[in-house]
Each structure stands twice: as structure tokens, then as C-alpha cells.
C-alpha atoms as a PDB file:
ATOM      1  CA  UNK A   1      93.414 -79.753 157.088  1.00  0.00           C
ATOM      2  CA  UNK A   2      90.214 -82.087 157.476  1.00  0.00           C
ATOM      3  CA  UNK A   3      88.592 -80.138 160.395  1.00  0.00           C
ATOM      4  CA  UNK A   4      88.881 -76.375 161.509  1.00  0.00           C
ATOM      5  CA  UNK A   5      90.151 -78.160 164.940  1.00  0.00           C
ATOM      6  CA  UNK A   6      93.219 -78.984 162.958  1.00  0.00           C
ATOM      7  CA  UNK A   7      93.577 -75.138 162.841  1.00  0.00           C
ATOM      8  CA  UNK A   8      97.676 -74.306 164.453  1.00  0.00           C
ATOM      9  CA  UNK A   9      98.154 -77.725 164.740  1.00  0.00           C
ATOM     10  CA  UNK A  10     101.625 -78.600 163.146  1.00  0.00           C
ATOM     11  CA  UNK A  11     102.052 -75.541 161.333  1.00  0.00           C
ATOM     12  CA  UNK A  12     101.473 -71.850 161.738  1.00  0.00           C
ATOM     13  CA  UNK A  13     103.116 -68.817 163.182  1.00  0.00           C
ATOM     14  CA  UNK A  14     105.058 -68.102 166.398  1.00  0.00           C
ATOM     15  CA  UNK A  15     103.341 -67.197 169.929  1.00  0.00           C
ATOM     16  CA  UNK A  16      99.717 -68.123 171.130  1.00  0.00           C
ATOM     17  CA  UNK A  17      98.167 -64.553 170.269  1.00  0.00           C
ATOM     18  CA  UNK A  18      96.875 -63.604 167.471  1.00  0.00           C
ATOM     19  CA  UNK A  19      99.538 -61.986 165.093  1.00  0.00           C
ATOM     20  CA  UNK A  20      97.830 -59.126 164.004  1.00  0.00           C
ATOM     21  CA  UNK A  21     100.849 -57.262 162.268  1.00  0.00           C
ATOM     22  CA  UNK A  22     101.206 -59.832 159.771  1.00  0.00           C
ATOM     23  CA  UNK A  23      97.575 -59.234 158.468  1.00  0.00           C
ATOM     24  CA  UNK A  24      97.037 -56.816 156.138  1.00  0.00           C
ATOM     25  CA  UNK A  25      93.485 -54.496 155.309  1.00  0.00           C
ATOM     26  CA  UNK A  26      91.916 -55.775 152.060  1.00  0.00           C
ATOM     27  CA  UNK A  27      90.717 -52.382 151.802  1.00  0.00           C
ATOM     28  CA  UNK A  28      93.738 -49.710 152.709  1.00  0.00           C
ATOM     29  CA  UNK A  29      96.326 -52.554 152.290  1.00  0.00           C
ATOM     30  CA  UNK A  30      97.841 -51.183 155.722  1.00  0.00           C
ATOM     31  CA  UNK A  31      99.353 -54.249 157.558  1.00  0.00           C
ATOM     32  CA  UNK A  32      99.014 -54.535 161.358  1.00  0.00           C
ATOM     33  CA  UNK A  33      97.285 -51.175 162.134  1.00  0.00           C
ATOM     34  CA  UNK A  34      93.930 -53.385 164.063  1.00  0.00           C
ATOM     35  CA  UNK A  35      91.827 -53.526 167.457  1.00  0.00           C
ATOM     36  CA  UNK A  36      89.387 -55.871 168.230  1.00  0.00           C
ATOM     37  CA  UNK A  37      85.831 -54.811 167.741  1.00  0.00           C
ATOM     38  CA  UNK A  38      84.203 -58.209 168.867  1.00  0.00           C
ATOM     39  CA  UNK A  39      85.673 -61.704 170.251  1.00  0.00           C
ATOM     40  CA  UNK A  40      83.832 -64.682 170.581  1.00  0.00           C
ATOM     41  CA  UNK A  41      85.285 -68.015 171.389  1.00  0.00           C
ATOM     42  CA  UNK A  42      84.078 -71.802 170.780  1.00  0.00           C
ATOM     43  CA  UNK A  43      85.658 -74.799 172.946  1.00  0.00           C
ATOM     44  CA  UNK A  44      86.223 -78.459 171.508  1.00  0.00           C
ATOM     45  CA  UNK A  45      83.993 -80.912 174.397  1.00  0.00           C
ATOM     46  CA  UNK A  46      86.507 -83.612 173.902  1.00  0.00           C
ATOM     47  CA  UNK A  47      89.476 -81.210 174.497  1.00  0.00           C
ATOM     48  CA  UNK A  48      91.151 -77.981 175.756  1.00  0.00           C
ATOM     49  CA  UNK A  49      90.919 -76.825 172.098  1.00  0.00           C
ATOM     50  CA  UNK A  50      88.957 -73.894 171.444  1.00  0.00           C
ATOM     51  CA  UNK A  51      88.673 -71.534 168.018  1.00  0.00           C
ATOM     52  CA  UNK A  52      88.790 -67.888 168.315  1.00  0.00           C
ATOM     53  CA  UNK A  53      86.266 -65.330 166.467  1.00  0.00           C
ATOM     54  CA  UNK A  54      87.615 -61.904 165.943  1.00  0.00           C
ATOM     55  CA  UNK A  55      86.410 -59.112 164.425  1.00  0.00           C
ATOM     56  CA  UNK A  56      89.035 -56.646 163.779  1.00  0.00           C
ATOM     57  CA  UNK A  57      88.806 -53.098 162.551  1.00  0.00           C
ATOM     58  CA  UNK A  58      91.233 -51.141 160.989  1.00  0.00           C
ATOM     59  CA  UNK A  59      92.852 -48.117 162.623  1.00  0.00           C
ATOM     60  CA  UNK A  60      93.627 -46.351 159.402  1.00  0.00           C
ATOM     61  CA  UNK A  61      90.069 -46.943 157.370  1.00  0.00           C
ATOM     62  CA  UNK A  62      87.841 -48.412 159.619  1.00  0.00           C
ATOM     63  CA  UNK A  63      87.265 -51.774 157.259  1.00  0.00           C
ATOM     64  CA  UNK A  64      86.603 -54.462 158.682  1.00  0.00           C
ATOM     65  CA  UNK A  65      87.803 -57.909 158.665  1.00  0.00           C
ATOM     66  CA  UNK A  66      86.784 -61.274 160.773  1.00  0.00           C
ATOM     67  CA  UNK A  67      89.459 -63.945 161.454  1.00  0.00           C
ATOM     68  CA  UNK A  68      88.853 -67.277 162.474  1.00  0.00           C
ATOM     69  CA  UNK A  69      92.109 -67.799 164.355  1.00  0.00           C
ATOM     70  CA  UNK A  70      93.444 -70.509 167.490  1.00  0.00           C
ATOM     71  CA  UNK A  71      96.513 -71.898 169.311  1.00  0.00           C
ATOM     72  CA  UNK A  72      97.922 -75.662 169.139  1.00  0.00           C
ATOM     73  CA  UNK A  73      96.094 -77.370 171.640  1.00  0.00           C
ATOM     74  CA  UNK A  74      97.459 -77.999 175.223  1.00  0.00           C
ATOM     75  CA  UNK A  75      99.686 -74.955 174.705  1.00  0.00           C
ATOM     76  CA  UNK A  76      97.548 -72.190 176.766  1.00  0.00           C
ATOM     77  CA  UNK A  77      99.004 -70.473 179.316  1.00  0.00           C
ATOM     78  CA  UNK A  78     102.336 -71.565 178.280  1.00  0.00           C
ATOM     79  CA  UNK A  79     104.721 -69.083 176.900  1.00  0.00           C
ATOM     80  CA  UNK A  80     105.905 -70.638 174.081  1.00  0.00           C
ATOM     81  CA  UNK A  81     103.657 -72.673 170.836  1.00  0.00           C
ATOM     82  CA  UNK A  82     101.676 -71.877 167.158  1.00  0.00           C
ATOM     83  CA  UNK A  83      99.244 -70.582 166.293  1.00  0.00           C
ATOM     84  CA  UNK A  84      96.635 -69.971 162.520  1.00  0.00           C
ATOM     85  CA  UNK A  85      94.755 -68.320 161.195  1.00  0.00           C
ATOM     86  CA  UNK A  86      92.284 -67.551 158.366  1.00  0.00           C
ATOM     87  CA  UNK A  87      91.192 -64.100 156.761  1.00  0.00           C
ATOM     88  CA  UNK A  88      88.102 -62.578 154.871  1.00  0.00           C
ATOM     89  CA  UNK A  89      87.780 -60.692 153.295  1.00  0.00           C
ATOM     90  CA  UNK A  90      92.028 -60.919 152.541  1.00  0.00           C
ATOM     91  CA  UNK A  91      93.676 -58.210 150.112  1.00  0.00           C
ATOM     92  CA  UNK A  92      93.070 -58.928 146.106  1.00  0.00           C
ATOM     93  CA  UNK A  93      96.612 -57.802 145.517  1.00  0.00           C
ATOM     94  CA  UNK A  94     100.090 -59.924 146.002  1.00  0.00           C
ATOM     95  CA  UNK A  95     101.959 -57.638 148.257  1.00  0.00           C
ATOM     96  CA  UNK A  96     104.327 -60.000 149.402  1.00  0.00           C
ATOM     97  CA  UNK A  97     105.471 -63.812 149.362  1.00  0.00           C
ATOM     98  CA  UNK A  98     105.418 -66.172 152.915  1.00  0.00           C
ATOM     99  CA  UNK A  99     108.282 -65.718 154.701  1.00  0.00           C
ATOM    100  CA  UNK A 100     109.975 -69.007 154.267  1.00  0.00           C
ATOM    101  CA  UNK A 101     109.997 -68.860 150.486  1.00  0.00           C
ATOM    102  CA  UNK A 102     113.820 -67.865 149.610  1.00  0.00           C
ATOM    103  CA  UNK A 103     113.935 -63.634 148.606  1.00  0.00           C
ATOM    104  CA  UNK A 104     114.297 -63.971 145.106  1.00  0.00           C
ATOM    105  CA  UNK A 105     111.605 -66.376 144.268  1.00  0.00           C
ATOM    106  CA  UNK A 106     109.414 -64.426 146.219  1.00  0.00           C
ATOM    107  CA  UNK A 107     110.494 -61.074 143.993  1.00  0.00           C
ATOM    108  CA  UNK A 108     109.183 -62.489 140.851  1.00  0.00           C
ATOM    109  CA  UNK A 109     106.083 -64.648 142.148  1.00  0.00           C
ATOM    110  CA  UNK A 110     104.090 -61.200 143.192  1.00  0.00           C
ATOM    111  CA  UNK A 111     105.036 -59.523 140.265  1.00  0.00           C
ATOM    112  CA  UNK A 112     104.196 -63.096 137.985  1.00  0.00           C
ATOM    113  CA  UNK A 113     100.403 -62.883 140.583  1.00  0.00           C
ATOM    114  CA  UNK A 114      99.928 -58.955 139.865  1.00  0.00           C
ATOM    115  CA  UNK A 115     100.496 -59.370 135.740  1.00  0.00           C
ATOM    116  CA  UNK A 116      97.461 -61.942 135.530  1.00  0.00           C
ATOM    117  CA  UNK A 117      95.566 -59.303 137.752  1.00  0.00           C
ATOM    118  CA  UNK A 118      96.097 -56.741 135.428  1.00  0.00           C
ATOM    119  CA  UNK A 119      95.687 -58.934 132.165  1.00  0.00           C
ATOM    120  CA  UNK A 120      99.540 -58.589 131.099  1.00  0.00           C
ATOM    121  CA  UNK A 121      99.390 -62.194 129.960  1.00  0.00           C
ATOM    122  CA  UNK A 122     103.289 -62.287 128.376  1.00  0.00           C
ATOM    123  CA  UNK A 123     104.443 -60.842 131.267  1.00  0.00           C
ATOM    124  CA  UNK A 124     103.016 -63.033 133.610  1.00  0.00           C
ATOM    125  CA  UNK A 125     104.407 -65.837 132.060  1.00  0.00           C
ATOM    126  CA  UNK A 126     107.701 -64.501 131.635  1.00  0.00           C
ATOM    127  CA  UNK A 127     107.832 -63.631 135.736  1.00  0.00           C
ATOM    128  CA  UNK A 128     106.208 -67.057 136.305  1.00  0.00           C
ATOM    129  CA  UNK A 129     109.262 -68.872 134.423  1.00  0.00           C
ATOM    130  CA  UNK A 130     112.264 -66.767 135.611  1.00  0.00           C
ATOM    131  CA  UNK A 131     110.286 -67.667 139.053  1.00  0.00           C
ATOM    132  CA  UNK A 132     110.577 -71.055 138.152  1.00  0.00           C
ATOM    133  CA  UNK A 133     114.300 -71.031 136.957  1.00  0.00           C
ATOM    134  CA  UNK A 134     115.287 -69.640 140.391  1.00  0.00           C
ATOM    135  CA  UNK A 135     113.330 -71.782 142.937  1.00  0.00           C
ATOM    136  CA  UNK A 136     114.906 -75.199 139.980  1.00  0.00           C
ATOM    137  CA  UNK A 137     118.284 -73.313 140.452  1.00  0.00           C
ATOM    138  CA  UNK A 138     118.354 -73.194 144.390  1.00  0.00           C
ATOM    139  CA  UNK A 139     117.353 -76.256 144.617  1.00  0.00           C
ATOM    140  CA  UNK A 140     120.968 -77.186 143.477  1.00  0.00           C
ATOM    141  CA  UNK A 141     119.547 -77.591 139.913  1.00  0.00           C
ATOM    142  CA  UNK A 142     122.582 -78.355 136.808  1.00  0.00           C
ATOM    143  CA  UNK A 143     122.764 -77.631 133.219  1.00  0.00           C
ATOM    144  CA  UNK A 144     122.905 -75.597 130.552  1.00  0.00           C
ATOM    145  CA  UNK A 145     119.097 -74.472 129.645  1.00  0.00           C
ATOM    146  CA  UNK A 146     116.382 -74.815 131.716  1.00  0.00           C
ATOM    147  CA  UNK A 147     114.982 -78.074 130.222  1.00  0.00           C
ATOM    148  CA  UNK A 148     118.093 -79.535 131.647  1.00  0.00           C
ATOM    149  CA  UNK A 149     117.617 -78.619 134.816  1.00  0.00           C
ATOM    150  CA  UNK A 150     114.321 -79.773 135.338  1.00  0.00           C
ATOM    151  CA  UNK A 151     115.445 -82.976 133.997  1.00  0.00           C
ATOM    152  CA  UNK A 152     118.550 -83.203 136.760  1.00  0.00           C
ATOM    153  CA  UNK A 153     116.031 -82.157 139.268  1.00  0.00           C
ATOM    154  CA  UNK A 154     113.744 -85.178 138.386  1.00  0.00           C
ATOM    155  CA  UNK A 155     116.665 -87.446 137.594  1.00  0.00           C
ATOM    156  CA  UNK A 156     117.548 -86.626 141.261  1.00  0.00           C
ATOM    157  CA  UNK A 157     113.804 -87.314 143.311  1.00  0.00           C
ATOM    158  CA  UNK A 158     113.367 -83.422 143.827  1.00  0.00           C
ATOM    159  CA  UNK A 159     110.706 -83.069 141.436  1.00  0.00           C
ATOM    160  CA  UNK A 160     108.360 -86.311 141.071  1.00  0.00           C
ATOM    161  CA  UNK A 161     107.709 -87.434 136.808  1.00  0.00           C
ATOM    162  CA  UNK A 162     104.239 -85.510 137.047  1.00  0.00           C
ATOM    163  CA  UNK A 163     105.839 -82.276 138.136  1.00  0.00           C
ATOM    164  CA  UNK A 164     108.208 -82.828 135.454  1.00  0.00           C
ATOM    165  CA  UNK A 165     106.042 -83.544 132.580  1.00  0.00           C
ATOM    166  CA  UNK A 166     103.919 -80.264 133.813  1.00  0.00           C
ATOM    167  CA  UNK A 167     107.097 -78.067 133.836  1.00  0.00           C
ATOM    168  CA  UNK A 168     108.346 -79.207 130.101  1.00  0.00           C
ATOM    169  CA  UNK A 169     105.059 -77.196 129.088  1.00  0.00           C
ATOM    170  CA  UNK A 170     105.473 -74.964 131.261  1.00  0.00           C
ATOM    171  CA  UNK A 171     108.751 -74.063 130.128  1.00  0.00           C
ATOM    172  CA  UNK A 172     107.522 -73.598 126.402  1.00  0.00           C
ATOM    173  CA  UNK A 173     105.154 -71.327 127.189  1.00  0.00           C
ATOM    174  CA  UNK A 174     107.094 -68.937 129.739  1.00  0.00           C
ATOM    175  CA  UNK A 175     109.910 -69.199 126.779  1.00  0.00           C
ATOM    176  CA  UNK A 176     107.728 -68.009 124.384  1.00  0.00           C
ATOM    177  CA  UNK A 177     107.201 -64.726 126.156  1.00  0.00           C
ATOM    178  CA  UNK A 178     111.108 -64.145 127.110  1.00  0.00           C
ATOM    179  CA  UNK A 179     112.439 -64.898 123.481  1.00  0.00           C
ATOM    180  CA  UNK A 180     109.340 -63.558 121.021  1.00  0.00           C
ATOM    181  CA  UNK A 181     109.686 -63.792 117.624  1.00  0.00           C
ATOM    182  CA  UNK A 182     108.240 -61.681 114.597  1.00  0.00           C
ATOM    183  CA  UNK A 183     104.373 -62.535 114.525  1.00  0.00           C
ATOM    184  CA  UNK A 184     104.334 -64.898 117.355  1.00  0.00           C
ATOM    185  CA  UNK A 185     100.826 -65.385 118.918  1.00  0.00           C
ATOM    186  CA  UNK A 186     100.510 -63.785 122.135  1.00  0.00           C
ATOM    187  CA  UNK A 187     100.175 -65.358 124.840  1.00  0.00           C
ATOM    188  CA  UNK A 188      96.172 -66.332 125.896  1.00  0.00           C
ATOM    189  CA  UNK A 189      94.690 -65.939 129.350  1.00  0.00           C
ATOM    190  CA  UNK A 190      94.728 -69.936 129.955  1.00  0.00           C
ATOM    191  CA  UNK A 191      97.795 -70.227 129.058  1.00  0.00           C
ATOM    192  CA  UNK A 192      98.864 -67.750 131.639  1.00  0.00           C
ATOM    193  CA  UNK A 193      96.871 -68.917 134.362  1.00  0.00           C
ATOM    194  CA  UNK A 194      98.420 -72.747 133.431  1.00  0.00           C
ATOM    195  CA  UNK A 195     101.695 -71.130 134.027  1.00  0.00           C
ATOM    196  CA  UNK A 196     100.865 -69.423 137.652  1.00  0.00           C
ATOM    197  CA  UNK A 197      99.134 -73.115 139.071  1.00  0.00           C
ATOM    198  CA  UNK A 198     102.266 -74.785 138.110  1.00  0.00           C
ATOM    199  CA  UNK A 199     104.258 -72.411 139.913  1.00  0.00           C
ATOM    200  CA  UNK A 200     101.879 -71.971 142.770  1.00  0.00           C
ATOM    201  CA  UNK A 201     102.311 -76.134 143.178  1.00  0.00           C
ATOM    202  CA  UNK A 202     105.719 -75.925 142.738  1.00  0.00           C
ATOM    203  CA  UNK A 203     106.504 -73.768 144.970  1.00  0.00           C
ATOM    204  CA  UNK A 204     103.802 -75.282 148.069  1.00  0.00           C
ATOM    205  CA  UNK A 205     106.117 -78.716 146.793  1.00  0.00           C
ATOM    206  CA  UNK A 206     109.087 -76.879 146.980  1.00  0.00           C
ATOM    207  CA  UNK A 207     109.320 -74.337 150.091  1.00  0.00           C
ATOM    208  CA  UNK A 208     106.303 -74.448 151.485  1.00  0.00           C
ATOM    209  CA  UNK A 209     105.430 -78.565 152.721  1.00  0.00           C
ATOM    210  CA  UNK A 210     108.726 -79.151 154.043  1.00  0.00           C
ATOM    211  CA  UNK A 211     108.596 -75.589 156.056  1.00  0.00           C
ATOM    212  CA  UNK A 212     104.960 -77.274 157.820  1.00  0.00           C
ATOM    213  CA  UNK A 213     106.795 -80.849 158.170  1.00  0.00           C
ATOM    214  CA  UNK A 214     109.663 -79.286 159.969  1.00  0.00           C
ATOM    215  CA  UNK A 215     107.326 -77.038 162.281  1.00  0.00           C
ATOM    216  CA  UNK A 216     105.165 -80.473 162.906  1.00  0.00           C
ATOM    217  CA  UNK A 217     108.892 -82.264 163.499  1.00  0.00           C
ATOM    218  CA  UNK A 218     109.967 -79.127 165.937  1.00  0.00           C
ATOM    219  CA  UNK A 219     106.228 -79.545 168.226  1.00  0.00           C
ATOM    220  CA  UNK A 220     106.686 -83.133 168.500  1.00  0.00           C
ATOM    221  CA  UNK A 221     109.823 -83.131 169.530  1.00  0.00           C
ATOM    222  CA  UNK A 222     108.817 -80.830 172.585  1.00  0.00           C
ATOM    223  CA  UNK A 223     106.123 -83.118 173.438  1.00  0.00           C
ATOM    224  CA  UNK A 224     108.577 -85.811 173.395  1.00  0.00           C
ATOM    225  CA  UNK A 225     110.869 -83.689 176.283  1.00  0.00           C
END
């Protein structure tokens, strides 16, 4: 996104109102208990585009949070479009994974975000790879370790060479942690936080950039009707 204009353009969630019981209260971490404390909008002067300013307090512990949200353009009044948004402040724990990441990827990648919270830095890396094994796996992945699989994955397009070369270390490290052996170094901070921006790119690569192409494919095709 090059412009805050862009904002629900392409990609975003279902309906033209805000979606207030997917967001969740940085401070409670109670999801969709809000009301609107203040609303302010701003219009595009080349367009019927306009951004949305709320303010939104929390019915459970009165926090408050301000979202900068809006609808795809041309689609007011209709009943039927997208609609983004953006958060702060936005919760400091992983509750939960987007929606359109498969189940049991999403099981491991909190717990793989909440160990590098907490400074468990072999556990991290050990959620980050069985992560990584499952999302490789569903993805139709073949053989017998998973070095081979990432190597049928890249023999096959799925994963481009860079990805590849990335997830060989990757691999080592989140190895390392499953299969320790007597006086093995531990695993260090950077090496953890290597391990979670791999899968965090792998995963956008994966689930989440074909999920906004095919919501970008689905708009234009109703324009096109």
C-alpha cells in the first residue's frame, strides 16, 4: 500500500462497516466489546473515497483505541464490498493467527510469537520450525526429512531459490532445538528472531498474498458484471 487511499482496496474484510468484533483491546485483550466515542471522516477531492477516524472505547475497561478504517471506493450505499483497517495501540500478545492461514499453522505460529515474547529462545525456534514443516507439508511438500521437502518445494516454483537458501538455515537452527545434544549451545536471541522473520515471510508468501490476489480477482470481476 503506497497511499492510505489504497486503504480496502483489493483486500480486506467483508461488509462496508467497520468490523469491530474482530478487534481486540490491547489492554483487557477482550475482542469486540466497543462503542464509538468520536468519528471523524476525511473525503478524497478527486473521488467518492473517504477515510474514517474512530475512536473506540472499550465496554469492559474503558481503554481506548483509534482506528483509521474505510470501504473500497464506489461501494457506499451498496450492500455488499471490503473494507480495512488499522489499529493503535493493537494487543502485544499473539492471540490468534488471520483467518485464512490453514488451523494448524496458525496453532504453532502464536505459540512460536509468544516464546520470543517471553525470552524462551529454544522453544521459539522449535514452534517456528514444526510451523514451518506444516505450512512446506500442505503445500503438497515430498520427502523424507525436511531438507527434502524444501528442496521439492523449490524444485517445483512454490518457494523461489532465495526463500530456499533462507529456509536451509532456518532448518538448522529450529533442528537444533528439537534434537539437542549433550552441551549444545543454546539457542541466542538473533537466532530466534532469524527464525520468526523467515516464517513470518513465509507464511505472507505462502497464505497470505494469494488470499489478497484472489479478493482483488473476486472485486474486479464484479466491476466487470
Amino acid at each position: 500500500m503506497d497511499s492510505w487511499w489504497q486503504l480496502g482496496e483489493g483486500s480486506g474484510y467483508q461488509g462496508l462497516e467497520l468490523a469491530t468484533y474482530k478487534i481486540t483491546c490491547p489492554f483487557c485483550m477482550e475482542s469486540g466489546n466497543f462503542k464509538s466515542a468520536y468519528h471523524a471522516e476525511k473525503k478524497n477531492p478527486k473521488s467518492n473515497k473517504k477515510l474514517n477516524f474512530e475512536t473506540l472505547e472499550c465496554g469492559n475497561c474503558k481503554g481506548y483505541v483509534q482506528v483509521l478504517w474505510s470501504a473500497t471506493e464506489g461501494s457506499y450505499g451498496y450492500g455488499s464490498g471490503l473494507h480495512d483497517y488499522r489499529v493503535q495501540p493493537w494487543p502485544l500478545n499473539y492471540e490468534k493467527h488471520p483467518e485464512h492461514w490453514p488451523t494448524d499453522v496458525g496453532r504453532y505460529w502464536p505459540q512460536a510469537k509468544r516464546n520470543v515474547v517471553d525470552e524462551n529462545w529454544d522453544a521459539a525456534a522449535v514452534m517456528a520450525r514444526s510451523a514451518l514443516q506444516l505450512a512446506l507439508r500442505g503445500n503438497k511438500a515430498s520427502g523424507k526429512s525436511l531438507k527434502q521437502e524444501i528442496e521439492d518445494l523449490a524444485a517445483k516454483g512454490v518457494l523461489p531459490p532465495i526463500m530456499k537458501e533462507w529456509s536451509d538455515q532456518v532448518r538448522e537452527l529450529g533442528n537444533d532445538s528439537a534434537h539437542p545434544t549433550p552441551s549444545q549451545s543454546a539457542t541466542t536471541p538473533g537466532d530466534a528472531g532469524d527464525i520468526i522473520r523467515f516464517l513470518d515471510f513465509l507464511l505472507e508468501y505462502l497464505y497470505s498474498l494469494p488470499h489478497q490476489i484472489k479478493q482483488y480477482r473476486e472485486r474486479s470481476a464484479k466491476k466487470d458484471k
